[in-house]
Structures are given as C-alpha cells and as structure tokens.
C-alpha atoms as a PDB file:
ATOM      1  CA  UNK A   1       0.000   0.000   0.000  1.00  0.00           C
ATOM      2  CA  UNK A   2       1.573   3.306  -1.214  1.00  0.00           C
ATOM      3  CA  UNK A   3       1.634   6.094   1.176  1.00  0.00           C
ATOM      4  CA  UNK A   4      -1.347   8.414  -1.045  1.00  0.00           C
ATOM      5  CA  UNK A   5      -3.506   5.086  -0.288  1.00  0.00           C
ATOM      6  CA  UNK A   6      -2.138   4.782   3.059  1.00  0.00           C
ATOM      7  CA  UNK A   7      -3.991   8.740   3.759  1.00  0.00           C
ATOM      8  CA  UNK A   8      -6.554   8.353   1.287  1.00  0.00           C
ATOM      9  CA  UNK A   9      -9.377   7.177   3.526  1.00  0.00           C
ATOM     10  CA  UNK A  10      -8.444   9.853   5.730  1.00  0.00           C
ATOM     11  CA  UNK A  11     -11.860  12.644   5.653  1.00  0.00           C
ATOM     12  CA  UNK A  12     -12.510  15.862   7.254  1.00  0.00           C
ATOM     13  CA  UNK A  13     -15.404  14.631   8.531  1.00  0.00           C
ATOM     14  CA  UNK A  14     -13.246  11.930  10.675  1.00  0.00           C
ATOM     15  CA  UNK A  15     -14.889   8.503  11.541  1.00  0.00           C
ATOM     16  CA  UNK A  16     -14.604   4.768  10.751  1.00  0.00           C
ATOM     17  CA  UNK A  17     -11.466   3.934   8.825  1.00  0.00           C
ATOM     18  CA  UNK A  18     -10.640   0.807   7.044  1.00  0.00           C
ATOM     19  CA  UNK A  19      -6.850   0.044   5.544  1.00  0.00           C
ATOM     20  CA  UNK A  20      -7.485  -2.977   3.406  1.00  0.00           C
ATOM     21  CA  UNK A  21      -3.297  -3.670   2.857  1.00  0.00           C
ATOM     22  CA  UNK A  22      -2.380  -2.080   6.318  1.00  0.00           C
ATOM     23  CA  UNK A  23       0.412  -5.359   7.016  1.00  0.00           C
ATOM     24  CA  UNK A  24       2.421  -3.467   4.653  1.00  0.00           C
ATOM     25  CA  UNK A  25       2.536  -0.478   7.060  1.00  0.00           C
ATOM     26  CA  UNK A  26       3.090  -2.577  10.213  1.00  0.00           C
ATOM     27  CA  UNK A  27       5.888  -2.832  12.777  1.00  0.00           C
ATOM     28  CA  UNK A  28       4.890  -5.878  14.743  1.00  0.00           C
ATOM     29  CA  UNK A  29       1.309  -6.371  15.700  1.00  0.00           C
ATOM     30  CA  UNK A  30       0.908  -2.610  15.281  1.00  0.00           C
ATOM     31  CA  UNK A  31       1.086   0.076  12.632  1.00  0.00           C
ATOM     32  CA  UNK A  32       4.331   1.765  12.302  1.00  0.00           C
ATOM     33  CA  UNK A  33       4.335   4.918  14.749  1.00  0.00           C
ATOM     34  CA  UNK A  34       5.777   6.978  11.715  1.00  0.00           C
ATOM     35  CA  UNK A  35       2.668   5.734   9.637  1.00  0.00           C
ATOM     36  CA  UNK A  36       0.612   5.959  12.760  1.00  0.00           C
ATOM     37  CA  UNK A  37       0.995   9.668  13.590  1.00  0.00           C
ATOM     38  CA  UNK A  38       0.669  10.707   9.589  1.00  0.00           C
ATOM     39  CA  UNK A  39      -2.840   9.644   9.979  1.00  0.00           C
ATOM     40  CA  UNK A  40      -3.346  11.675  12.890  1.00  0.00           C
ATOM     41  CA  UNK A  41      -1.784  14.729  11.194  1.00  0.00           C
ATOM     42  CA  UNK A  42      -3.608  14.084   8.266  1.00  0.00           C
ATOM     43  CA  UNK A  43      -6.953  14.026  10.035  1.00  0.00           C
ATOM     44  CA  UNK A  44      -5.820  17.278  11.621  1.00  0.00           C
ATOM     45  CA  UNK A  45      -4.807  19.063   8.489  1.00  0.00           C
ATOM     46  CA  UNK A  46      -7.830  17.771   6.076  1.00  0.00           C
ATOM     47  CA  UNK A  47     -10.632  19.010   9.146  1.00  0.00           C
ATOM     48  CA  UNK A  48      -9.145  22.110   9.580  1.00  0.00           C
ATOM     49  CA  UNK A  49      -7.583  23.103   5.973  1.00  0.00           C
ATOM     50  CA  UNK A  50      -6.964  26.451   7.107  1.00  0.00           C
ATOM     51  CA  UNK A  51      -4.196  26.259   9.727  1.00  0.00           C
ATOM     52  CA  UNK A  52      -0.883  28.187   9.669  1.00  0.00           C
ATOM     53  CA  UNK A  53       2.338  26.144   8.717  1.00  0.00           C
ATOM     54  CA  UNK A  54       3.015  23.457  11.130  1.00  0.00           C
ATOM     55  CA  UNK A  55       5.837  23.961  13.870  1.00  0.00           C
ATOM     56  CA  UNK A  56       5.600  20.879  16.266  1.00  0.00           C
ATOM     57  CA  UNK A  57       3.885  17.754  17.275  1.00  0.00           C
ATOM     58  CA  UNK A  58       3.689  15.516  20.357  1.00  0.00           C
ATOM     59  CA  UNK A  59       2.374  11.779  19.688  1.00  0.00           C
ATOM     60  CA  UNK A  60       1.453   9.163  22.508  1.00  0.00           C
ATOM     61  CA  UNK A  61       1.735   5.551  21.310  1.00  0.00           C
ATOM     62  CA  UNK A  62      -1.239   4.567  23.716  1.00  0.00           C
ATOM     63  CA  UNK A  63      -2.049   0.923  22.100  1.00  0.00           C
ATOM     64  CA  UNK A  64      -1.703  -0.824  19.358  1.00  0.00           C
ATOM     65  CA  UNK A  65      -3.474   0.061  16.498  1.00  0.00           C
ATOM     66  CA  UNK A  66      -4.118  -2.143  13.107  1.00  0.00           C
ATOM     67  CA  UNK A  67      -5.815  -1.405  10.038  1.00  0.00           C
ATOM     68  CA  UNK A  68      -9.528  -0.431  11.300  1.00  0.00           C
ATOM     69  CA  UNK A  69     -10.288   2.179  13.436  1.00  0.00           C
ATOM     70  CA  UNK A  70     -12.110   5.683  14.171  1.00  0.00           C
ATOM     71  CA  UNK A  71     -10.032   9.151  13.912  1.00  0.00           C
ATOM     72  CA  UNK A  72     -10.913  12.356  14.892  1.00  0.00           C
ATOM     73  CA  UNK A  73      -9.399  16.171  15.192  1.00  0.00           C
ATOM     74  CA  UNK A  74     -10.722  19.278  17.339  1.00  0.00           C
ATOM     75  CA  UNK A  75      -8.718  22.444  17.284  1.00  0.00           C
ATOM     76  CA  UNK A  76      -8.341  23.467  21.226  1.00  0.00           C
ATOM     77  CA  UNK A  77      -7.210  26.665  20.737  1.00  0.00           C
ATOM     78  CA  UNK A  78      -6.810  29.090  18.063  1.00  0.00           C
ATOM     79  CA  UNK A  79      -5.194  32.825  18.438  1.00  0.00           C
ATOM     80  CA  UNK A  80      -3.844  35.647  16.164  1.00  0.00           C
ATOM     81  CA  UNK A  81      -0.855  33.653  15.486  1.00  0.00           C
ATOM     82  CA  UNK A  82      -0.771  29.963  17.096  1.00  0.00           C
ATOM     83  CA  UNK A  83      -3.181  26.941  16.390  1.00  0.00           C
ATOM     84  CA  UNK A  84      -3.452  23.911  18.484  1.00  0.00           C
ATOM     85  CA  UNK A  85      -5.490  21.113  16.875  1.00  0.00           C
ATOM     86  CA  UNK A  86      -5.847  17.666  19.201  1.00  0.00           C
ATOM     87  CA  UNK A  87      -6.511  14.141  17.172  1.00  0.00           C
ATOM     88  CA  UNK A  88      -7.142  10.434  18.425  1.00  0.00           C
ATOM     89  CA  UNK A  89      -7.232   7.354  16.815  1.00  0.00           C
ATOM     90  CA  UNK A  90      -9.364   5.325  18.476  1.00  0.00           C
ATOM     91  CA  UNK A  91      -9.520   1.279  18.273  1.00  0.00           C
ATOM     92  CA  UNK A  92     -12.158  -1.386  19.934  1.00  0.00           C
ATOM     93  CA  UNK A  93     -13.133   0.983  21.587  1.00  0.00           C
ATOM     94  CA  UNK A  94     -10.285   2.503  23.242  1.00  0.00           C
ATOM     95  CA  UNK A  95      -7.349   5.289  22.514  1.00  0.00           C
ATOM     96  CA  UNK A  96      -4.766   3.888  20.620  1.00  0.00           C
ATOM     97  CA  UNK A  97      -2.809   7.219  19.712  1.00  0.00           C
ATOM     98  CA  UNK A  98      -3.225  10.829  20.677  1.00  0.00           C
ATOM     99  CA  UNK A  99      -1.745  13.714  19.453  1.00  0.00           C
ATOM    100  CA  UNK A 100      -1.016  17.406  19.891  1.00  0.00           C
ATOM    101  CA  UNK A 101      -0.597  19.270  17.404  1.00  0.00           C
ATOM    102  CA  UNK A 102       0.987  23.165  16.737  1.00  0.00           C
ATOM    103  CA  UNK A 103       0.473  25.289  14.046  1.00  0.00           C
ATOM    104  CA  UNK A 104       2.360  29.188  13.646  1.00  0.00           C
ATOM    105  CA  UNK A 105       2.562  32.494  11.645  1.00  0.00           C
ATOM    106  CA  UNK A 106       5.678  33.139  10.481  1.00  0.00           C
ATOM    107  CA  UNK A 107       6.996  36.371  11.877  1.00  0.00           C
ATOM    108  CA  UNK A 108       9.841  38.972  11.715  1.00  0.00           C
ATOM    109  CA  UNK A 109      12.862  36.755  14.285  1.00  0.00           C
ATOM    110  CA  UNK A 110      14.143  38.390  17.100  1.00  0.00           C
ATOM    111  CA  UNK A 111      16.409  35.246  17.644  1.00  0.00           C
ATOM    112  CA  UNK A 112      18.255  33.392  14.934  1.00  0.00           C
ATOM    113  CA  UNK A 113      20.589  30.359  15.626  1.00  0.00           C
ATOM    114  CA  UNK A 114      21.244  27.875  12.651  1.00  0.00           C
ATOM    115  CA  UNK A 115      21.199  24.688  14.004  1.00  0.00           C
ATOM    116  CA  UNK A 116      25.428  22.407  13.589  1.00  0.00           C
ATOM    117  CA  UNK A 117      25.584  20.077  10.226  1.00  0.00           C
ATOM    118  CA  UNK A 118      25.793  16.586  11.579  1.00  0.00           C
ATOM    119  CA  UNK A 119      28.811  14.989  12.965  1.00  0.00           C
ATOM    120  CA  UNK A 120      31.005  12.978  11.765  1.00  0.00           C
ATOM    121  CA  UNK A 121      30.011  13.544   7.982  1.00  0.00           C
ATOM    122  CA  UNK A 122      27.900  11.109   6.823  1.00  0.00           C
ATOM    123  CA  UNK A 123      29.104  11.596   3.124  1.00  0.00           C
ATOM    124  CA  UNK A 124      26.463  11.701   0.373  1.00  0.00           C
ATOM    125  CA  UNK A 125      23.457   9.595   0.077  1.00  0.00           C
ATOM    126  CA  UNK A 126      24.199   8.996  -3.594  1.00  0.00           C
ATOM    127  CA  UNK A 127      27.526   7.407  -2.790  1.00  0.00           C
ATOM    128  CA  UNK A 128      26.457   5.702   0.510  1.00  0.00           C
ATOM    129  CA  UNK A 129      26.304   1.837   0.597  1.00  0.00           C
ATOM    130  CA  UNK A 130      22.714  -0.352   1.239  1.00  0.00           C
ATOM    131  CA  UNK A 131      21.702  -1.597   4.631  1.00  0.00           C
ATOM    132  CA  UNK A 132      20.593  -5.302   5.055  1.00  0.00           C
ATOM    133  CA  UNK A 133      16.872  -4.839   5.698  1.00  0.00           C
ATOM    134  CA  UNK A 134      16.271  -8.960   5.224  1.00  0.00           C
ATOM    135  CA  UNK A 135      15.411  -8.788   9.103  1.00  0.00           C
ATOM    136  CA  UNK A 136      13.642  -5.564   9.087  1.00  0.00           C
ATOM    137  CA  UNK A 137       9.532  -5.094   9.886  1.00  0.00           C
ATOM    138  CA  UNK A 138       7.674  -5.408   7.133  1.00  0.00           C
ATOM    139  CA  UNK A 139       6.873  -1.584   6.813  1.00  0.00           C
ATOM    140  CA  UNK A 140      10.617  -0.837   6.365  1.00  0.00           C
ATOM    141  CA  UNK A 141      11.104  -3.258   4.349  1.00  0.00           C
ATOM    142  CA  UNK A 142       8.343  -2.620   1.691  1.00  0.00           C
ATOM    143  CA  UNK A 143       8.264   0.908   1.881  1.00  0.00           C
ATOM    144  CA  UNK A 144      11.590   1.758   2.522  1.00  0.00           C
ATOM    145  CA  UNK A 145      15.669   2.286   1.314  1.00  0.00           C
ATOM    146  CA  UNK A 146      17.882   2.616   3.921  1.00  0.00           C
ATOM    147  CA  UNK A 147      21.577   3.228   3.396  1.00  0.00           C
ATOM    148  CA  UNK A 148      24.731   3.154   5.482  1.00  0.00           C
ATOM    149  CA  UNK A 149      26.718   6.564   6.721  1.00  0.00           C
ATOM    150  CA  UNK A 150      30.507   6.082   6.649  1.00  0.00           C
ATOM    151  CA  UNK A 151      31.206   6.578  10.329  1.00  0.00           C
ATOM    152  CA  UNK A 152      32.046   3.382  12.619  1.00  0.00           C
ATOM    153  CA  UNK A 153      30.479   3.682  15.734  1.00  0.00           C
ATOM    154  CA  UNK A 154      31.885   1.818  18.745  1.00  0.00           C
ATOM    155  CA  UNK A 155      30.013  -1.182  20.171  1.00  0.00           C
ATOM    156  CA  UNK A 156      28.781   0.434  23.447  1.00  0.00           C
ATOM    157  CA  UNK A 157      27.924   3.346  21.329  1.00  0.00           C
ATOM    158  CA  UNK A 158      24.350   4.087  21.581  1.00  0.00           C
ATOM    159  CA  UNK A 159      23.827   5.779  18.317  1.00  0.00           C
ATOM    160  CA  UNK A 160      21.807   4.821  14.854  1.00  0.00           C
ATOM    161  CA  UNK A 161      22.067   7.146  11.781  1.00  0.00           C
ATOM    162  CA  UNK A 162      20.989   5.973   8.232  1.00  0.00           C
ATOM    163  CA  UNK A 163      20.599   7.659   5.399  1.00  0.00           C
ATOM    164  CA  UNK A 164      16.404   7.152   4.561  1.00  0.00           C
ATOM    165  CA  UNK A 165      13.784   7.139   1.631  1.00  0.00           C
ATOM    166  CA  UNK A 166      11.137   5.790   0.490  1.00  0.00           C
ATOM    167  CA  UNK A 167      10.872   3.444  -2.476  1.00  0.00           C
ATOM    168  CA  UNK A 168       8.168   5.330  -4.257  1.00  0.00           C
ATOM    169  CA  UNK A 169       6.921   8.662  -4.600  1.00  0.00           C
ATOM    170  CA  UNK A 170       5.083   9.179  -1.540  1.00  0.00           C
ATOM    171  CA  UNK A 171       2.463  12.216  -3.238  1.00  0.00           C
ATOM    172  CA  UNK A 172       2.569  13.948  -0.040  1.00  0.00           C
ATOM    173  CA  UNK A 173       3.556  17.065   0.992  1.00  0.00           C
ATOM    174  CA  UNK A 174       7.102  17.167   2.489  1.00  0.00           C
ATOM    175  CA  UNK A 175       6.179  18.260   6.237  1.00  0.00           C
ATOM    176  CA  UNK A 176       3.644  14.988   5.628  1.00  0.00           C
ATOM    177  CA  UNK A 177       6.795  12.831   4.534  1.00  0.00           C
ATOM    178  CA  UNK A 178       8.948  14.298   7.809  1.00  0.00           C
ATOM    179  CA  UNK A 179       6.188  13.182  10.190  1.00  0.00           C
ATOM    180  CA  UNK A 180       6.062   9.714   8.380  1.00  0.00           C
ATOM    181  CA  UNK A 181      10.377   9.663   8.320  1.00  0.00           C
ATOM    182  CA  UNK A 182      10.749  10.456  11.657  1.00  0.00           C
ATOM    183  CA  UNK A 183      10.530   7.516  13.521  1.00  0.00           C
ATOM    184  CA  UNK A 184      12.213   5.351  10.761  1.00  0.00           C
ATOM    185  CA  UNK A 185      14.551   3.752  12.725  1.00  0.00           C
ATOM    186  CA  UNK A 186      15.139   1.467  15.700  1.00  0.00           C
ATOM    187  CA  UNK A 187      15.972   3.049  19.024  1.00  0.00           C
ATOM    188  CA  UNK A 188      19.582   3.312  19.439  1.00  0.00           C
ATOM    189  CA  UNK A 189      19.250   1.705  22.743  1.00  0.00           C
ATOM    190  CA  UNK A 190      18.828  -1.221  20.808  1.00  0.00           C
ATOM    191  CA  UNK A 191      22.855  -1.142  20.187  1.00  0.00           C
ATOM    192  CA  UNK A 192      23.374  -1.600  24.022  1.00  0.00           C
ATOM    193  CA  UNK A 193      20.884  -4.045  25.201  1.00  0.00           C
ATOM    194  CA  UNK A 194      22.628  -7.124  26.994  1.00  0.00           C
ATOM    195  CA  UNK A 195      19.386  -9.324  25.882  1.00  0.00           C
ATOM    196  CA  UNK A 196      17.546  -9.990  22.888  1.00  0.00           C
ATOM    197  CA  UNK A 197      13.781  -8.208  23.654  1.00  0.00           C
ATOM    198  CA  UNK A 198      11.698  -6.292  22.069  1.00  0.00           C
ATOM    199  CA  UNK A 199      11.594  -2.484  21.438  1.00  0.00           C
ATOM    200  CA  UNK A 200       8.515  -0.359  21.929  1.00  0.00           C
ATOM    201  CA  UNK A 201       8.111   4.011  21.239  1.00  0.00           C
ATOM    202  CA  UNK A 202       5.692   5.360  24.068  1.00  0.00           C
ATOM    203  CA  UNK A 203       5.903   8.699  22.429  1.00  0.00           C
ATOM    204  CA  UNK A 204       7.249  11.019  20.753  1.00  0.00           C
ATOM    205  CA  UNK A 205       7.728  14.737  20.508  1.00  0.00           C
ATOM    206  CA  UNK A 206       9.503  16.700  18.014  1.00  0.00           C
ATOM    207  CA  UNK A 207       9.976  20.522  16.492  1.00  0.00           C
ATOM    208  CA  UNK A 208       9.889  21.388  12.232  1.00  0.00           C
ATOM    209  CA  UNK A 209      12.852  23.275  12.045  1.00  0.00           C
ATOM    210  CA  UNK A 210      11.971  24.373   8.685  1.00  0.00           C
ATOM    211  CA  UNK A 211       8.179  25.009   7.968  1.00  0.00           C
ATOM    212  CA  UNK A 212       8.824  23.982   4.168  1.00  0.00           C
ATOM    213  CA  UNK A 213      11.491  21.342   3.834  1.00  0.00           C
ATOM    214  CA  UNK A 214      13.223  20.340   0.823  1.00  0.00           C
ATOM    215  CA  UNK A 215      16.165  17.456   0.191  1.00  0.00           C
ATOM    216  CA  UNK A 216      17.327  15.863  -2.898  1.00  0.00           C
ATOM    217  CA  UNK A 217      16.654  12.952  -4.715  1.00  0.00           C
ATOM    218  CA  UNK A 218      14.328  11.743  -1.787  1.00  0.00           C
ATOM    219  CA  UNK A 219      16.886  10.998   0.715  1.00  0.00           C
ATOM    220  CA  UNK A 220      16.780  12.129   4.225  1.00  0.00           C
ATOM    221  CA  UNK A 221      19.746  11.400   7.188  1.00  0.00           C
ATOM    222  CA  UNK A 222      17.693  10.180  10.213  1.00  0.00           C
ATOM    223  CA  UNK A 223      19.771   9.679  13.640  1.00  0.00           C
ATOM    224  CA  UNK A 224      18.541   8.290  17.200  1.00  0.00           C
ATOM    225  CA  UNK A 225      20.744   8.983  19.890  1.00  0.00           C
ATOM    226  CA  UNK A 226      20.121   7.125  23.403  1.00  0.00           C
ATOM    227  CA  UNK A 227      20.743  10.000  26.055  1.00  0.00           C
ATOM    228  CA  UNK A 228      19.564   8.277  28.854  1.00  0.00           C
ATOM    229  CA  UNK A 229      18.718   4.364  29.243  1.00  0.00           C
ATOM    230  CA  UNK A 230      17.953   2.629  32.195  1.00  0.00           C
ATOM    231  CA  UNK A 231      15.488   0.528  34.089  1.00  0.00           C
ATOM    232  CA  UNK A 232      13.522  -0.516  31.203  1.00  0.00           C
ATOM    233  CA  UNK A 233      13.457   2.677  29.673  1.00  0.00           C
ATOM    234  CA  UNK A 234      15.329   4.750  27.026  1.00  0.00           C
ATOM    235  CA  UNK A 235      15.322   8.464  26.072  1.00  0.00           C
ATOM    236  CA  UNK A 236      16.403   9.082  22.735  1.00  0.00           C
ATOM    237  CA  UNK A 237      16.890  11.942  20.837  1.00  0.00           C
ATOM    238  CA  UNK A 238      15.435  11.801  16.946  1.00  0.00           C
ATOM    239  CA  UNK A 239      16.782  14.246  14.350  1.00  0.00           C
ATOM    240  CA  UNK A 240      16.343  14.312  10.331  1.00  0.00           C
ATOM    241  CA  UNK A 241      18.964  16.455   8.114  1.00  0.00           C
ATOM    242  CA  UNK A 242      18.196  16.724   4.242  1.00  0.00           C
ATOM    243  CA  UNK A 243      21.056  15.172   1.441  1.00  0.00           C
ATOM    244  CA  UNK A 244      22.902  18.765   2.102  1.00  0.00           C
ATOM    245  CA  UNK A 245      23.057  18.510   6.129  1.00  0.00           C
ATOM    246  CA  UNK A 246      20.685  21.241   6.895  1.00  0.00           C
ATOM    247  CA  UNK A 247      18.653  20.318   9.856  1.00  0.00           C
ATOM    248  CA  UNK A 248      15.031  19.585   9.366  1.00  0.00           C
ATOM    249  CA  UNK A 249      13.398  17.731  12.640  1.00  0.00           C
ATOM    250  CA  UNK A 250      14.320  17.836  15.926  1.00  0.00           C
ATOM    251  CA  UNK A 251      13.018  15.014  18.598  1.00  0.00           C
ATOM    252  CA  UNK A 252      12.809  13.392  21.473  1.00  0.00           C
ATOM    253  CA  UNK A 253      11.203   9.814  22.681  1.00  0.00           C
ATOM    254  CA  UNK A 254      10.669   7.515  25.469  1.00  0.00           C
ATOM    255  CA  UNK A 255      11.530   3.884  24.710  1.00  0.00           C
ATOM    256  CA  UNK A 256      10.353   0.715  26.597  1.00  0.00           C
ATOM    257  CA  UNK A 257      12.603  -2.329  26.803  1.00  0.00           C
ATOM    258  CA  UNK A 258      12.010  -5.512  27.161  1.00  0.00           C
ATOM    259  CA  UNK A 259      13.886  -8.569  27.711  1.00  0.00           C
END
C-alpha cells in the first residue's frame, strides 16, 4: 500500500477507517508509529484546511493500532498567530494514539541560531552503501531504502544514523513525509541491550525546524541517539537532516525495553 492510499481514507469529517493492505505499514502487531501519527496529522490538516504552517507535534503511542479504526481532530485553541489542533485514533473501543498538534505564523525573528551540520560527515546519500533490511519489519522493508553513513560507531555506542527514503513517490507534501520519516529507525538503545527483547516508542515529541522542507533525490539522514537508558526505559533523541546537512526535525522519545 503506497503512502497516497495509506492517507486516502483519511476525511474531514473523521470517523470509521478501514486500511485494506495495512500489514504493509506494520511494525509488529501494530502500525508503524511513523505511519501511525501521519494519519493523525492528516486528520488534523484535512478538518481544519486552514491552519498556519506546522511547527511541532507531540504523539502518545497509547495501544496498538491495526488497520480499522475511528479518527478524529478538534482544534483546542486558536489565536492571532498559534493553532493547536488535538486528534485520536481510536480502536475497539479505546485510545490507541493521541496527538497534539501546533500550528504558527511566520513572523519577523528576534532570535536566529542555525542549528550544527551533523557529525562525523555522513558523506552523500548517492555514494552511501545499502543496509541489510532482510530482518527488518515489514513496513521498512516494503516501503523503505535505507543506506549506510561512513562513520564506525563503537560497540557500546548508543547511536543509529541511516541515510532514509522511500521506495516510491510518496504524493505527499514534504512536512507529511517528515512526520512519516521520523521515527524510521530502531531506538539506538537497541545497540546496548545485553538481551535480545523487544523495542517499543511510548511517544514522541519533536519541532519542524523548517516550515517547508526540501532534500534531494528523496533521501533524508535520520539519527537516534540514546541520552539516557535505564530501568527498562530509554530516552532518545530523533533528528532528520536533508542530502545537504541542513537540519530539518528535531526530537525526542521515550523507549520501553524488554527482555
């Protein structure tokens, strides 16, 4: 299922929705969180059409959530220059995802700090080198090429960059295509654990650096970063840079552990 059908069911009027190919899109018995919280925003944006450019999100991974359920947005506040719009997903019954959403006027900056390129240099995605993705769930797999960076990171090293895109076309809008990038790949805590277990995002909360992003050739260089991990739990910090390093996303998550 291409991303356009992935969305396509997706009405300002909110209600039922039914993804007939949603295995594609899943990571696990649920629907990829990336995949996940583009429906939201795309419930949000197609309800209320006429919101400023998008700034920031925060997404709770509540349940899981497979390929029917019910979605629907409310804006909770709207000023002069900020718009907050709310969305859930709801399946059997119950939350499976909520999400905040912000939405702001440009205006003239009284602050201006460009955020660093990333570190080491990850070289170019057009001369970078293909992942194994043989082991991967199925929504990377299907949806998704994934490349290596140069830099060798040490074992105990608790740090994941790739360089990301998708196979196809996606026929979204690129602050769409961020939100569904974002949570590409695997906590980094994942590099550290001392037992095979499984992985699970709790949430996730990130900042559009750039209210109209642009890369080339499709790629994106997505990075998670454990800061923190302990006692079943990992924070880890999510960032996307386009092909020519320029910052695009900046995140942050809370990882279970398991195992």
């Amino acid at each position: 299922m291409s991303v356009s059908n992935l969305i396509e069911p997706i009405t300002a009027a909110g209600g039922l929705v039914t993804l007939p190919d949603a295995e594609t899109w899943m990571q696990g018995r649920t629907l990829y969180g990336g995949a996940s919280a583009l429906i939201a925003y795309t419930s949000a944006i197609r309800t209320f059409p006429d919101l400023p450019p998008f700034r920031a999100g925060q997404v709770g991974f509540v349940a899981p959530l497979g390929g029917e359920f019910e979605v629907c947005s409310e804006i909770v506040r709207q000023g002069r220059n900020v718009a907050q719009v709310r969305t859930n997903i709801v399946s059997d019954g119950k939350i499976a995802l909520t999400a905040f959403w912000l939405f702001g006027t440009s205006r003239e900056p009284n602050a201006q700090h460009t955020a660093p390129l990333p570190s080491p240099d990850p070289g170019t995605p057009e001369e970078s080198r293909a992942a194994d993705s043989s082991r991967a769930p199925a929504f990377l797999r299907n949806n998704y090429d994934v490349h290596y960076t140069p830099e060798r990171r040490a074992a105990d090293e608790p740090v994941v960059r790739r360089w990301t895109r998708l196979k196809e076309a996606s026929g979204i809008d690129t602050v769409s295509e961020l939100i569904l990038m974002g949570d590409t790949l695997p906590p980094s805590a994942a590099r550290i654990m001392q037992r095979r277990g499984p992985i699970s995002s709790i949430n996730w909360s990130f900042n559009l650096l750039d209210p109209e992003p642009q890369t080339r050739g499709g790629w994106w260089l997505a990075e998670t970063a454990s800061d923190h991990a302990d006692e079943g739990y990992s924070s880890e910090r999510l960032r996307l840079w386009n092909a020519d390093g320029k910052q695009m996303l900046s995140g942050i998550q809370a990882v279970a552990i398991f195992g």
